[in-house]
Protein backbone atom coordinates (compact mmCIF):
# COMPACT_ATOMS: atom_id res chain seq x y z
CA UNK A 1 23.94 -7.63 -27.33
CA UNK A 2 20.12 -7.27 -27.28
CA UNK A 3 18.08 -7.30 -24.46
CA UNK A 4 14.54 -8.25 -23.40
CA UNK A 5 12.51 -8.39 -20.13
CA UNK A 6 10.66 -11.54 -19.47
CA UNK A 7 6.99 -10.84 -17.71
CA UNK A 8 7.38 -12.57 -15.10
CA UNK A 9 3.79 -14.53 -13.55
CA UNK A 10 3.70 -12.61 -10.72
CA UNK A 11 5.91 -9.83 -9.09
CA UNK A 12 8.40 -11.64 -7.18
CA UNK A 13 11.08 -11.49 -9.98
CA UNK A 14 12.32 -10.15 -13.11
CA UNK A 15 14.42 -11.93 -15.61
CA UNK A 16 16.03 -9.39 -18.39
CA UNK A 17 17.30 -11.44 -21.18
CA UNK A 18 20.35 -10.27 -23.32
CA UNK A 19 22.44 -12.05 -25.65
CA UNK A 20 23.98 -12.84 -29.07
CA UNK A 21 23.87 -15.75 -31.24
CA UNK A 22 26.46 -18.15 -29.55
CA UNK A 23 25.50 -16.57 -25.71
CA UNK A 24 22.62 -15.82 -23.33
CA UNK A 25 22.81 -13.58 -20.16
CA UNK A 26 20.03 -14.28 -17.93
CA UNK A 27 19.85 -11.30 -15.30
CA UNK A 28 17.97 -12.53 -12.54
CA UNK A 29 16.66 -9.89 -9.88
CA UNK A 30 14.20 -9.99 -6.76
CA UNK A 31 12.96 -13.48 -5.25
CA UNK A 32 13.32 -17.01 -6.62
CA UNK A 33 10.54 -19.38 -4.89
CA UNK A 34 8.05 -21.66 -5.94
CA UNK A 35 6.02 -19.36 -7.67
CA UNK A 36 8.55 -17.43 -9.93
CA UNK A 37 10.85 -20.50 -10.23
CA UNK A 38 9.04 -21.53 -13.57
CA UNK A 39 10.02 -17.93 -14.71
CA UNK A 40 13.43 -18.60 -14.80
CA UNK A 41 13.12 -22.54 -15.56
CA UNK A 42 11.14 -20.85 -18.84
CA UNK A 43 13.96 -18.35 -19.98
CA UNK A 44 16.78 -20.86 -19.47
CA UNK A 45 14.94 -23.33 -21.50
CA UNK A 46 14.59 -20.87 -24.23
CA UNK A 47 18.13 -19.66 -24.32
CA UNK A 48 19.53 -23.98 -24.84
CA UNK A 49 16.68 -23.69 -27.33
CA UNK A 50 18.00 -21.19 -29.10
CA UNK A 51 21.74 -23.43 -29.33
CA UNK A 52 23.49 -20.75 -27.68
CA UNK A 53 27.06 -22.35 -26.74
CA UNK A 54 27.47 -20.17 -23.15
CA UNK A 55 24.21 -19.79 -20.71
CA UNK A 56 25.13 -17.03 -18.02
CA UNK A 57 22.73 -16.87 -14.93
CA UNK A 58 23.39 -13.78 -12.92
CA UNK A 59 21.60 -14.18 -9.93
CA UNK A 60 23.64 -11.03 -8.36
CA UNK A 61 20.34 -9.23 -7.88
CA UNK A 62 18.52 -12.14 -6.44
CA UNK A 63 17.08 -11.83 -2.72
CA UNK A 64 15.79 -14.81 -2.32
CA UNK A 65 16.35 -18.66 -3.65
CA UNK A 66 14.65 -21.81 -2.35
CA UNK A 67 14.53 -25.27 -2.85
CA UNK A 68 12.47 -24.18 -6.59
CA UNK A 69 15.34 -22.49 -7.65
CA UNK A 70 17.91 -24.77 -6.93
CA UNK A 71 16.07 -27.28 -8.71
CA UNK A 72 15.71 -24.40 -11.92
CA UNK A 73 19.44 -24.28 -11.68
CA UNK A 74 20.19 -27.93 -11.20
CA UNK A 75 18.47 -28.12 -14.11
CA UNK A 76 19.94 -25.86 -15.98
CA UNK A 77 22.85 -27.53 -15.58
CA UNK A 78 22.10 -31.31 -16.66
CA UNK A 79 20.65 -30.04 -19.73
CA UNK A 80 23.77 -27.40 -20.80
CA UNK A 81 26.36 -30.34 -20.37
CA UNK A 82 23.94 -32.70 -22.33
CA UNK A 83 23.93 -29.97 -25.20
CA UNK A 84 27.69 -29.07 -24.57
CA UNK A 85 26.64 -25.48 -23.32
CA UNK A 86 29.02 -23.66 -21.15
CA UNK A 87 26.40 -22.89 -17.71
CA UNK A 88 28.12 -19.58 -15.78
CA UNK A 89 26.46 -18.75 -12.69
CA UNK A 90 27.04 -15.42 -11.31
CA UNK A 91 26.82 -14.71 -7.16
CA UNK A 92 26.96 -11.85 -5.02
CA UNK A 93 24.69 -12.05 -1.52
CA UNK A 94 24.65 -14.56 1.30
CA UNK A 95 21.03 -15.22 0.26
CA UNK A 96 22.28 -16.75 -2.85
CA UNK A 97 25.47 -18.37 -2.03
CA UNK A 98 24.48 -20.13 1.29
CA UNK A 99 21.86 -22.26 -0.27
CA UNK A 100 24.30 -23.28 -2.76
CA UNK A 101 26.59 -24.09 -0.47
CA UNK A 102 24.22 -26.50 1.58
CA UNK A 103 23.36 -27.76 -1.04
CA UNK A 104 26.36 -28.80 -3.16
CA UNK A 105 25.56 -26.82 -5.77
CA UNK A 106 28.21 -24.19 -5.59
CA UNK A 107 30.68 -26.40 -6.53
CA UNK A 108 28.92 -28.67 -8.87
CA UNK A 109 27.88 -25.64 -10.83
CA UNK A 110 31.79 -23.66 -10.03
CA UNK A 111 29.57 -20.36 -9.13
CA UNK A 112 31.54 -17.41 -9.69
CA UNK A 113 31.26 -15.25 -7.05
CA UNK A 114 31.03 -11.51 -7.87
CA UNK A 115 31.09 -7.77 -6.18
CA UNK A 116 27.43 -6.77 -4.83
CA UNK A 117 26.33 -4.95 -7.94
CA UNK A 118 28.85 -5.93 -10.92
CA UNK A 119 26.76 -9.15 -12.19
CA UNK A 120 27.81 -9.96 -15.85
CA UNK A 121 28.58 -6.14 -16.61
């Protein structure tokens, strides 16, 4: 697997990028708002570009998601089923998984929840 850092527009977050030809691990770490939502909307759309047939989103490492990043991985997810992409999404903290849970989304997108720390390794 090969790996790249994305620069993200502002310091908030910081998406590392690692992957082969058939999948794409997006490691997502710090916080996931408004302003560093089109971050990640930006390196999921270029991982479905690049017809990759599993997406995962490991948002272990995330401190913070809002209403911006919900709609990222909402997303996410309508346009991996439309391209028959397998969308993983990776959990760890309460500041992840609660707004997912509100929200519906843990179950629509079957987050896997993970140890504090392991993410996709």
């Amino acid at each position: 697997m090969t790996a790249t850092s994305l620069s993200p527009t502002d310091d908030l977050v910081s998406i590392t990028v690692a992957g082969t030809s058939s999948t794409a691990a997006l490691t997502v770490a710090g916080e996931v708002d408004s302003s560093s939502a089109p971050v990640l909307r930006t390196a999921v759309d270029q991982a479905l570009a690049r017809g990759v047939r599993e997406l995962v989103v490991d948002l272990d490492a995330v401190t913070f998601l809002d209403s911006a990043g919900l709609c990222v991985l909402a997303a996410a997810h309508r346009s991996a089923s439309l391209q028959g992409v397998r969308l993983r999404v990776l959990a760890s903290g309460s500041a992840v998984i609660r707004p997912l849970q509100i929200t519906g989304l843990w179950e629509l997108l079957a987050v896997e929840l993970v140890q504090p720390g392991a993410g996709a390794a």
